[in-house]
N, C-alpha and C. Protein backbone atom coordinates (compact mmCIF):
# COMPACT_ATOMS: atom_id res chain seq x y z
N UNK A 1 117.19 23.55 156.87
CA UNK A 1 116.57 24.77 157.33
C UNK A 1 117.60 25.87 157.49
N UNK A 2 118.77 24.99 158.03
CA UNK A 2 119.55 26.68 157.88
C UNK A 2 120.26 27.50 157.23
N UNK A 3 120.11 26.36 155.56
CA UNK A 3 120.48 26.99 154.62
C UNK A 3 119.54 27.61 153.78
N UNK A 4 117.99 27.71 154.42
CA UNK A 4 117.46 28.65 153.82
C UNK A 4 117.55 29.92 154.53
N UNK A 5 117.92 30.08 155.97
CA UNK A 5 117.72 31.23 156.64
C UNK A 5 119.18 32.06 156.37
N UNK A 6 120.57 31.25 155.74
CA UNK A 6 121.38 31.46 155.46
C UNK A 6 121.67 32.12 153.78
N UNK A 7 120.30 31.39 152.95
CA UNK A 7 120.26 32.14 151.61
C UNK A 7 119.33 33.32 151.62
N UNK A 8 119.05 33.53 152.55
CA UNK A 8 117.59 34.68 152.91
C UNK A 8 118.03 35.68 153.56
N UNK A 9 118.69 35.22 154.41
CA UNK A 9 119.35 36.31 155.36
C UNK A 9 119.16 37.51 155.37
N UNK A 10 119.56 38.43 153.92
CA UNK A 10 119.72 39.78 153.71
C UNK A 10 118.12 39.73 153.78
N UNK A 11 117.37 39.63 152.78
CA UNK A 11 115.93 39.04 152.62
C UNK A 11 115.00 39.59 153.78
N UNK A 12 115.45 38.35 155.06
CA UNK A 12 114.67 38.64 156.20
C UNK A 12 115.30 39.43 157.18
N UNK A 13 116.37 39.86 156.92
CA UNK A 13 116.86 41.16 157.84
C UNK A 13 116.30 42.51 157.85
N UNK A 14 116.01 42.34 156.22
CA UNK A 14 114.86 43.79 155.22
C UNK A 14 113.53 43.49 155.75
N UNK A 15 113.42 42.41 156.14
CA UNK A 15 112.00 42.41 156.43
C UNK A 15 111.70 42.52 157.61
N UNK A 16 112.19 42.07 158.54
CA UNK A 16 112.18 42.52 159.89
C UNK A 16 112.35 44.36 160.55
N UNK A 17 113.40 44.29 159.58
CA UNK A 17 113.36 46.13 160.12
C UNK A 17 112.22 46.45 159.35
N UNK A 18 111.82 46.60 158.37
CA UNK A 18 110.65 46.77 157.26
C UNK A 18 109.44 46.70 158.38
N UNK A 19 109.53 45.58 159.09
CA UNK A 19 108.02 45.73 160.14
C UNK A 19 108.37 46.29 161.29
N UNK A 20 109.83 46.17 161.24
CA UNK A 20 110.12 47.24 162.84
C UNK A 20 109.59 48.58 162.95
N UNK A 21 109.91 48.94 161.51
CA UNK A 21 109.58 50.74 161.24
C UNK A 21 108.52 50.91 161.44
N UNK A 22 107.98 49.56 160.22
CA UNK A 22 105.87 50.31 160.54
C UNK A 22 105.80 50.17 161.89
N UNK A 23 106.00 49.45 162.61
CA UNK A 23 105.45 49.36 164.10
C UNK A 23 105.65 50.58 164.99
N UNK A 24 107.29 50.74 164.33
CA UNK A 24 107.62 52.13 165.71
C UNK A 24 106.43 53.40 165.25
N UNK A 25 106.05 53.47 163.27
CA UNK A 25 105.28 54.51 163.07
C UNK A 25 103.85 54.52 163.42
N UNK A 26 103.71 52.92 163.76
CA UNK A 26 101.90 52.81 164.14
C UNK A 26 102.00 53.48 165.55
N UNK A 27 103.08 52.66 166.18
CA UNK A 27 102.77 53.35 167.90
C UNK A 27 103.24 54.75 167.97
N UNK A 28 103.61 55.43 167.19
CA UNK A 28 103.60 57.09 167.35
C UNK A 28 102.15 57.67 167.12
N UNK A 29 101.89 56.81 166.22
CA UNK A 29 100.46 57.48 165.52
C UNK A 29 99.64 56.76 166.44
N UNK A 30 99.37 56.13 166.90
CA UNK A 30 98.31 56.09 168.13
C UNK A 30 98.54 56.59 169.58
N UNK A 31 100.11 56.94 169.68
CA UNK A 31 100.15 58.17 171.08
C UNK A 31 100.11 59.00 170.68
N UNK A 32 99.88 59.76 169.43
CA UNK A 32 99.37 61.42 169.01
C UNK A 32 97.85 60.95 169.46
N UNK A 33 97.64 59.69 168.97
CA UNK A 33 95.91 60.28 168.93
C UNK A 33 94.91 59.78 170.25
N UNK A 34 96.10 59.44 171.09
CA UNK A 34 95.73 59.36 172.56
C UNK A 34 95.86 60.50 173.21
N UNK A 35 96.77 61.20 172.80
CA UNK A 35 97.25 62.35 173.25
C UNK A 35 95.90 63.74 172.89
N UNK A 36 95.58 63.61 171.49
CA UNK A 36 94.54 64.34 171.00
C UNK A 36 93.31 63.94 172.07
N UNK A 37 93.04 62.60 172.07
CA UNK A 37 91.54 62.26 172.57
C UNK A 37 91.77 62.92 174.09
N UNK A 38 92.74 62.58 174.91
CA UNK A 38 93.37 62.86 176.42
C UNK A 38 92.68 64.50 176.63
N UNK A 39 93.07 65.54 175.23
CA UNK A 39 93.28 66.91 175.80
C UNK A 39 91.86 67.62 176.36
N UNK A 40 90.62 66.93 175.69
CA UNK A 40 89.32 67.69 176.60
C UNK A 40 89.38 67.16 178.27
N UNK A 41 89.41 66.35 178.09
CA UNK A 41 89.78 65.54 179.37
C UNK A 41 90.71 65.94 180.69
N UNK A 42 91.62 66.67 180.23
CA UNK A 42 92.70 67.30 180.53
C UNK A 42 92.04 68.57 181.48
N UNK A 43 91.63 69.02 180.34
CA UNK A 43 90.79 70.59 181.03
C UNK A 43 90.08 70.18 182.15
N UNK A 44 89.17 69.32 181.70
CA UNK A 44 87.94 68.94 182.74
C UNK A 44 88.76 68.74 183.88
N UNK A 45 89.80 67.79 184.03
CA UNK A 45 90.36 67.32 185.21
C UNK A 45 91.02 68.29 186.36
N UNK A 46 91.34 69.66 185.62
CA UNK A 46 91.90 70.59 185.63
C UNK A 46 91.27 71.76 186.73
N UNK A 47 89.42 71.98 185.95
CA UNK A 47 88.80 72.17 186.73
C UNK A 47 88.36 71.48 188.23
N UNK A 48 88.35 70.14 188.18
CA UNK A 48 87.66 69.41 189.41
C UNK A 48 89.15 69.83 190.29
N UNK A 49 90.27 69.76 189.74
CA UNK A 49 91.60 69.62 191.12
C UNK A 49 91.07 71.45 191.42
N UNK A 50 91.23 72.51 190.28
CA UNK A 50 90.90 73.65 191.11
C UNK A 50 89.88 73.74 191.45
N UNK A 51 88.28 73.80 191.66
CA UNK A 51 87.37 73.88 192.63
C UNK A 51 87.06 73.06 193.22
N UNK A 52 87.22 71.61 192.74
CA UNK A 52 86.72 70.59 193.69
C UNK A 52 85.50 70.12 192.96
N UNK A 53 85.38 68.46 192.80
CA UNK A 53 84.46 67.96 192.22
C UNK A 53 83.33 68.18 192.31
N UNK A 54 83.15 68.57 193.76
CA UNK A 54 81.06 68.76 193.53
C UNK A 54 81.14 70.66 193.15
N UNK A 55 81.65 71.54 193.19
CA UNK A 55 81.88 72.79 192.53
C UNK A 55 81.66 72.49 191.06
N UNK A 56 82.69 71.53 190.45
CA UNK A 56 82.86 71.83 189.28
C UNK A 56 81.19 70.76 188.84
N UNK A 57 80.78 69.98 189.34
CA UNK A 57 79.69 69.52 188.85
C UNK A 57 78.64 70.65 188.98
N UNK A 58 78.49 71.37 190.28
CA UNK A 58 77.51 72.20 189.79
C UNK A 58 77.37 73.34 188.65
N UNK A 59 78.49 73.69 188.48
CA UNK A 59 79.27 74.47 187.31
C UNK A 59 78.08 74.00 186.11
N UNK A 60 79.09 72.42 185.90
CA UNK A 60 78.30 72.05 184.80
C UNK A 60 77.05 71.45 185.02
N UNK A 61 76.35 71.26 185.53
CA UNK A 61 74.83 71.52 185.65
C UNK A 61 74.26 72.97 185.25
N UNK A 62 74.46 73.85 186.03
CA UNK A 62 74.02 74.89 185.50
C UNK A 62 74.70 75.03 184.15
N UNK A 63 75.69 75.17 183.57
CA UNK A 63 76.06 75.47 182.21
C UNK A 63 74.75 74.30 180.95
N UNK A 64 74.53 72.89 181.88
CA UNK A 64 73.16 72.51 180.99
C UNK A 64 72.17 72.99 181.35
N UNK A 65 71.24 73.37 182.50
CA UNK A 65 70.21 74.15 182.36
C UNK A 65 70.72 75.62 182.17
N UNK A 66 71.46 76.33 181.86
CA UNK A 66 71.09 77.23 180.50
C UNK A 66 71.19 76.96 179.20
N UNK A 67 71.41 76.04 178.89
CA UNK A 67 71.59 75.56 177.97
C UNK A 67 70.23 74.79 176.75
N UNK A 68 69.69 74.44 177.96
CA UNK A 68 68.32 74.37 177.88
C UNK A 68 67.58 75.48 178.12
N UNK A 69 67.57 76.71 179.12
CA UNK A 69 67.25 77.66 178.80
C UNK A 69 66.84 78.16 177.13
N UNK A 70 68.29 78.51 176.87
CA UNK A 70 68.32 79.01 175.86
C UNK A 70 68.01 78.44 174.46
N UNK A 71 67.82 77.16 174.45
CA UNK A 71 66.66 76.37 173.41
C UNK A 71 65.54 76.76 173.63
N UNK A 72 64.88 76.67 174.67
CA UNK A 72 63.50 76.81 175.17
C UNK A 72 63.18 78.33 174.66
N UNK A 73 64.26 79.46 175.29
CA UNK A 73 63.44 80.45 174.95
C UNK A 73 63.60 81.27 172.99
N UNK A 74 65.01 79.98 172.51
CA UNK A 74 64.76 80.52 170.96
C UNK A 74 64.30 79.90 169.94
N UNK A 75 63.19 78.77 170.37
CA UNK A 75 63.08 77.60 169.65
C UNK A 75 61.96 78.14 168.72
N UNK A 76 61.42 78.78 168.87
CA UNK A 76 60.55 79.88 167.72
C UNK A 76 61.54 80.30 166.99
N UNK A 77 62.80 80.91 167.25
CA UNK A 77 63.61 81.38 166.38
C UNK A 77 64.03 80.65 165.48
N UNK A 78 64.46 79.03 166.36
CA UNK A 78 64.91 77.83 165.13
C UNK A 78 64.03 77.24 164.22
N UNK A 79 62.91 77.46 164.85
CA UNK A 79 62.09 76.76 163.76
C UNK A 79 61.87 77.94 162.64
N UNK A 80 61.86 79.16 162.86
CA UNK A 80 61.55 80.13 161.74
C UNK A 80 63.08 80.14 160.88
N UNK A 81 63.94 79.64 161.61
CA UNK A 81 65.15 80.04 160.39
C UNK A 81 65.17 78.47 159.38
N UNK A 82 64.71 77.95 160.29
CA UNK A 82 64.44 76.22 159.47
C UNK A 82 63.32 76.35 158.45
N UNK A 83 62.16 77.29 158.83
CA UNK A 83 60.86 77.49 157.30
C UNK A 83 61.81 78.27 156.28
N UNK A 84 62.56 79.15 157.40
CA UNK A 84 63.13 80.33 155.85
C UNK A 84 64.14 79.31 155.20
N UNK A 85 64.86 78.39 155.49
CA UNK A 85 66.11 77.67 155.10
C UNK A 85 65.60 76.84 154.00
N UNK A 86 64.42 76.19 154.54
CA UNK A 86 63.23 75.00 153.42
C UNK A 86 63.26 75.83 151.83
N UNK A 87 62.59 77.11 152.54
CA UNK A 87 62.51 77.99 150.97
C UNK A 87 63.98 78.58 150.11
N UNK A 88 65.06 78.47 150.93
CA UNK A 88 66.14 78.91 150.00
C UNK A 88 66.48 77.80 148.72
N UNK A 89 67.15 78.53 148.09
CA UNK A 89 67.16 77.35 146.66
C UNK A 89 68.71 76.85 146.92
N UNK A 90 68.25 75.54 147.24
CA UNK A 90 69.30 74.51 147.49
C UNK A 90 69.81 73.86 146.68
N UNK A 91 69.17 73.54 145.40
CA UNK A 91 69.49 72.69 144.70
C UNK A 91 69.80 73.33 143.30
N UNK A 92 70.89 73.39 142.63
CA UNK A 92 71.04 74.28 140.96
C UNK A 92 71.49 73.14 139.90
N UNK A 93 71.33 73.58 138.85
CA UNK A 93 72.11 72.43 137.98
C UNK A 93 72.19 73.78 136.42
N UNK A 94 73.43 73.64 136.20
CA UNK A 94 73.54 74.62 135.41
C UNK A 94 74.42 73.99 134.15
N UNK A 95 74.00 74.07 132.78
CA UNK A 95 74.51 73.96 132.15
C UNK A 95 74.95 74.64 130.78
N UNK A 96 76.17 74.71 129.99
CA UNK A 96 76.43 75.58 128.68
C UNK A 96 76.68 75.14 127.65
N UNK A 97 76.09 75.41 126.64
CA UNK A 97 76.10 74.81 125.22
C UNK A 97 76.33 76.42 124.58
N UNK A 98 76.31 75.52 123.36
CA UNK A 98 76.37 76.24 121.72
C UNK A 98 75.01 76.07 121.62
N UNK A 99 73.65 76.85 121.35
CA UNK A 99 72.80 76.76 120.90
C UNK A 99 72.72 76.50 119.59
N UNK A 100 73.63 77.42 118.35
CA UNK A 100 73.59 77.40 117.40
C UNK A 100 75.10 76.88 116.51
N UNK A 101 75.08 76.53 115.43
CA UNK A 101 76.05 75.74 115.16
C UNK A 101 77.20 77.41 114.84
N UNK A 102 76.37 78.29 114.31
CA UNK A 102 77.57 79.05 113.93
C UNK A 102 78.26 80.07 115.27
N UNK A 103 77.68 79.73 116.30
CA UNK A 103 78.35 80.45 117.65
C UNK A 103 78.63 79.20 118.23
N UNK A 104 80.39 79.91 118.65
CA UNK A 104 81.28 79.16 119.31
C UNK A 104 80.67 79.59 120.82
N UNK A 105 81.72 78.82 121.79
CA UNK A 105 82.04 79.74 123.45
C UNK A 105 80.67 79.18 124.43
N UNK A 106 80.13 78.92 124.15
CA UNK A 106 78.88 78.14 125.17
C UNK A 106 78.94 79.31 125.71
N UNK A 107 78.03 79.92 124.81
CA UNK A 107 77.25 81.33 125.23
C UNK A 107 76.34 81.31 126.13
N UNK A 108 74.89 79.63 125.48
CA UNK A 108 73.84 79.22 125.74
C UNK A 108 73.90 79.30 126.97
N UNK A 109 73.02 79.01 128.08
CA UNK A 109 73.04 78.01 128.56
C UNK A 109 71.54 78.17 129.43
N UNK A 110 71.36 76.86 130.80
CA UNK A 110 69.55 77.02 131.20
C UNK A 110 70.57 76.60 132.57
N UNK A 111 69.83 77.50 133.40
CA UNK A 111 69.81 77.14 134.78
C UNK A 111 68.85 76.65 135.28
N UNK A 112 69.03 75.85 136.14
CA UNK A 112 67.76 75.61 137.32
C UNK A 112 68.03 75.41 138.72
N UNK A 113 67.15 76.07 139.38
CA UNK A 113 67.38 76.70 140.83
C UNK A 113 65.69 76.11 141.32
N UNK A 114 66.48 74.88 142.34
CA UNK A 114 65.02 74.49 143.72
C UNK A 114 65.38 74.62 144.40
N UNK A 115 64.10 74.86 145.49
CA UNK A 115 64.33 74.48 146.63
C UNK A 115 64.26 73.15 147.25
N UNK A 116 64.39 73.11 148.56
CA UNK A 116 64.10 71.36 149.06
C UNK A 116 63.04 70.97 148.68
N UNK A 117 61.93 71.65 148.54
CA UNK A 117 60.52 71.07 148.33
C UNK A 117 60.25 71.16 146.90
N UNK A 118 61.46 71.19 146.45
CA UNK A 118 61.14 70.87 144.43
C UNK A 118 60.45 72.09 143.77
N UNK A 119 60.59 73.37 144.53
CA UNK A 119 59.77 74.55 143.56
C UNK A 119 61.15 75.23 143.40
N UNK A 120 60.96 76.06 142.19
CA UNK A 120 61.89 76.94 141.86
C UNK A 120 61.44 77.46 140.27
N UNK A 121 62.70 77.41 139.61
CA UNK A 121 62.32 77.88 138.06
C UNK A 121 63.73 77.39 137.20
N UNK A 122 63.58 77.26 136.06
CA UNK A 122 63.97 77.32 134.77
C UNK A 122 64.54 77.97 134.15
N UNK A 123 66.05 78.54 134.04
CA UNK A 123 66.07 80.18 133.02
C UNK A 123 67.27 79.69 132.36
N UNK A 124 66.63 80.16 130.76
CA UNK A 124 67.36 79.23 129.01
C UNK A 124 67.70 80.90 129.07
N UNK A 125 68.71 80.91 128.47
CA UNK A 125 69.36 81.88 127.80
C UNK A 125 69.78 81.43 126.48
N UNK A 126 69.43 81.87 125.26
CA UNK A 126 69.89 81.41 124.10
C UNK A 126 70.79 82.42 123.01
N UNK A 127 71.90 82.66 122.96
CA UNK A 127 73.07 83.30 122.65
C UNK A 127 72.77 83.27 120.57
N UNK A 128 72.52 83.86 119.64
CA UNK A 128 72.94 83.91 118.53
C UNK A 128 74.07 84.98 118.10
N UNK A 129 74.19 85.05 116.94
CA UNK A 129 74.92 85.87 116.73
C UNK A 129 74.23 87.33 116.44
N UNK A 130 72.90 87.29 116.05
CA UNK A 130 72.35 88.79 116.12
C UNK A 130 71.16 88.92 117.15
N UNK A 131 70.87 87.73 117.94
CA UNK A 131 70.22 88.20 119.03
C UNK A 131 70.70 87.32 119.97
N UNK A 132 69.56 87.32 121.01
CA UNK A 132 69.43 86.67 122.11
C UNK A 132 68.01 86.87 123.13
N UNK A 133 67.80 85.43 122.90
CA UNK A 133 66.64 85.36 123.63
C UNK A 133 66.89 84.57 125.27
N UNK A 134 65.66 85.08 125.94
CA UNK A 134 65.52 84.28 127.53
C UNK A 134 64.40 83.93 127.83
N UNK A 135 64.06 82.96 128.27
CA UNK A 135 62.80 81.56 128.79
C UNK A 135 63.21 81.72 129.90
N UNK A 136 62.08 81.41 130.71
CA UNK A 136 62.07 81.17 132.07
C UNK A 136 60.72 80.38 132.25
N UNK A 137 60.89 79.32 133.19
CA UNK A 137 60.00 78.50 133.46
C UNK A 137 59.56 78.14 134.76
N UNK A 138 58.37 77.91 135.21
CA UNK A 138 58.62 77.48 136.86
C UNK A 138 58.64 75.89 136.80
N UNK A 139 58.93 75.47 138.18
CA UNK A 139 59.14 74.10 138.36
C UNK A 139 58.27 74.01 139.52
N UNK A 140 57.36 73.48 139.95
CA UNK A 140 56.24 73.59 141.64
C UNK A 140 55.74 71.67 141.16
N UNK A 141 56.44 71.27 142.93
CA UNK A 141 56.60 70.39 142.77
C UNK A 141 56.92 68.93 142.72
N UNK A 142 58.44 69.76 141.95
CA UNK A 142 59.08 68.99 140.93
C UNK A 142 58.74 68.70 139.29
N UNK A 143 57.59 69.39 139.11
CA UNK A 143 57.26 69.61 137.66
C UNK A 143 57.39 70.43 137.24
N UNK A 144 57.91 70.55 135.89
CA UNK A 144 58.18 71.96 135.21
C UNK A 144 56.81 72.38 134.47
N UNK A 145 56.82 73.48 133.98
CA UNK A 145 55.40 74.11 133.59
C UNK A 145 55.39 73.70 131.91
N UNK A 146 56.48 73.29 131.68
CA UNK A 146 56.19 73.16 130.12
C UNK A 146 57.44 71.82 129.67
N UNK A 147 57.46 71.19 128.50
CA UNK A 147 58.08 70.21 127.99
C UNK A 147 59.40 70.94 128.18
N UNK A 148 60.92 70.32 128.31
CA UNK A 148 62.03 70.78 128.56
C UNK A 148 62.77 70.57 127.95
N UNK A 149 63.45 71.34 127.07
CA UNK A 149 64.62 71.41 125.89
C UNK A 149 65.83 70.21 126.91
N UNK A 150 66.98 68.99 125.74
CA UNK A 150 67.45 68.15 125.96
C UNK A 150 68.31 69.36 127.09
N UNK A 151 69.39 70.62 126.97
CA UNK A 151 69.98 71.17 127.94
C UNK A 151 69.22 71.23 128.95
N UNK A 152 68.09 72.06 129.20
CA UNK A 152 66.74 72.32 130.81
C UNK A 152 66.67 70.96 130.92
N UNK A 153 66.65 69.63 130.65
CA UNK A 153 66.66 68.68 131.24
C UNK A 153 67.71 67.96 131.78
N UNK A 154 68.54 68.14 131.42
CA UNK A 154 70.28 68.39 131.48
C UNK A 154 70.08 69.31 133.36
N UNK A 155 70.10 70.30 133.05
CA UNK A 155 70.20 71.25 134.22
C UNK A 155 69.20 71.06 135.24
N UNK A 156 67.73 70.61 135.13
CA UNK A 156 67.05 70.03 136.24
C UNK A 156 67.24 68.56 136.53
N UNK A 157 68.18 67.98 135.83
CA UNK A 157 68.21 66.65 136.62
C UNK A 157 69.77 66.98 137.26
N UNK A 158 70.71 67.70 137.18
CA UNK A 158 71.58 67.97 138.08
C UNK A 158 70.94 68.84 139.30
N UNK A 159 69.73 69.52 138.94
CA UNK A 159 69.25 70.40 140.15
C UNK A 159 69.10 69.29 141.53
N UNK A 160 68.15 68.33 140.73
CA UNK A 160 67.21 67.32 141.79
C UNK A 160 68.34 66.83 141.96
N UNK A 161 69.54 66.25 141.47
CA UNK A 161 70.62 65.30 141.76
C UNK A 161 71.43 65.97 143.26
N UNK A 162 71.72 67.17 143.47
CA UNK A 162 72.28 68.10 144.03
C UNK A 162 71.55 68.07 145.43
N UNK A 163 69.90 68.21 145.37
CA UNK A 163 68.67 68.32 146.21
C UNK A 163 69.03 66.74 147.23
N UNK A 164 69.46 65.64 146.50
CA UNK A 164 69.35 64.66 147.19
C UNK A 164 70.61 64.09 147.32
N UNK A 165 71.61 64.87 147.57
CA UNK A 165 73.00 65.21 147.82
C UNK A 165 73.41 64.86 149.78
N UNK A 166 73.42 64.23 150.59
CA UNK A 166 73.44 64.93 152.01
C UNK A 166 74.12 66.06 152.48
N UNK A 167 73.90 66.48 152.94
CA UNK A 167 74.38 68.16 153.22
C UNK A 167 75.79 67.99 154.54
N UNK A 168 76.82 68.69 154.13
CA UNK A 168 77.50 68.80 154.79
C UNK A 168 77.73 69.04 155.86
């Protein structure tokens, strides 16, 4: 045995400091983040030594009933910015092609724009070299109003993909 700890030596000397380090770097990194969790805590404690615990509790009591107050008296407000929010168009899927073989640059391309509740629309832009045409389609739904070129199907299945995304 102690001519393996004697052929190892260098070996397990590297390895020992090797776990010394991580260790000294784990326990730094968990007194930063004791230190982080500590600092609301800090305040609070801060308050009770200057007014005194039942002060600072009534403090925060009243800071929750207004708090509740002020739900109560804007909760018409939240729910109307939550109908208007339903109808914004949340969901896009946009894509660009070459419509035609002799135009370069993905001129083309079809957007599609829903909302959460799957309505919105369709809009093909098609790039040639002596014109250009535009389609627009609705989607109410989740159905589109007409059969969908391989790109508009392209761009409404990134729309819906986007729609069922969780929101940040």
């Amino acid at each position: 045995m102690d001519r393996f700890f004697e052929s190892y030596a260098g070996v397990l000397t590297l390895a020992a400091l090797l776990i010394a380090a991580a260790s000294l770097v784990l326990a730094v990194l968990v007194i930063v983040d004791l230190r982080r969790l500590k600092r609301p805590f800090r305040g609070m404690a801060a308050v009770y030594e200057k007014k005194g615990a039942e002060r600072a509790l009534e403090e925060l009591l009243r800071g929750i009933d207004e708090n509740r107050e002020f739900l109560r008296t804007h909760s018409d407000d939240i729910k109307r910015i939550f109908r208007l929010l339903a109808a914004c168009y949340s969901g896009t899927g946009l894509v660009k092609y070459n419509a035609f073989e002799d135009i370069g640059g993905m001129q083309s391309y079809s957007l599609c724009m829903l909302t959460r509740e799957k309505n919105g629309y369709i809009l093909t832009n098609l790039v040639g070299r002596t014109s250009t045409r535009g389609y627009a389609l609705d989607v109410r739904d989740g159905k589109p109003s007409r059969n969908l070129s391989d790109e508009e199907k392209e761009a409404y299945d990134i729309a819906m993909k986007s729609l069922s995304q969780p929101e940040a």
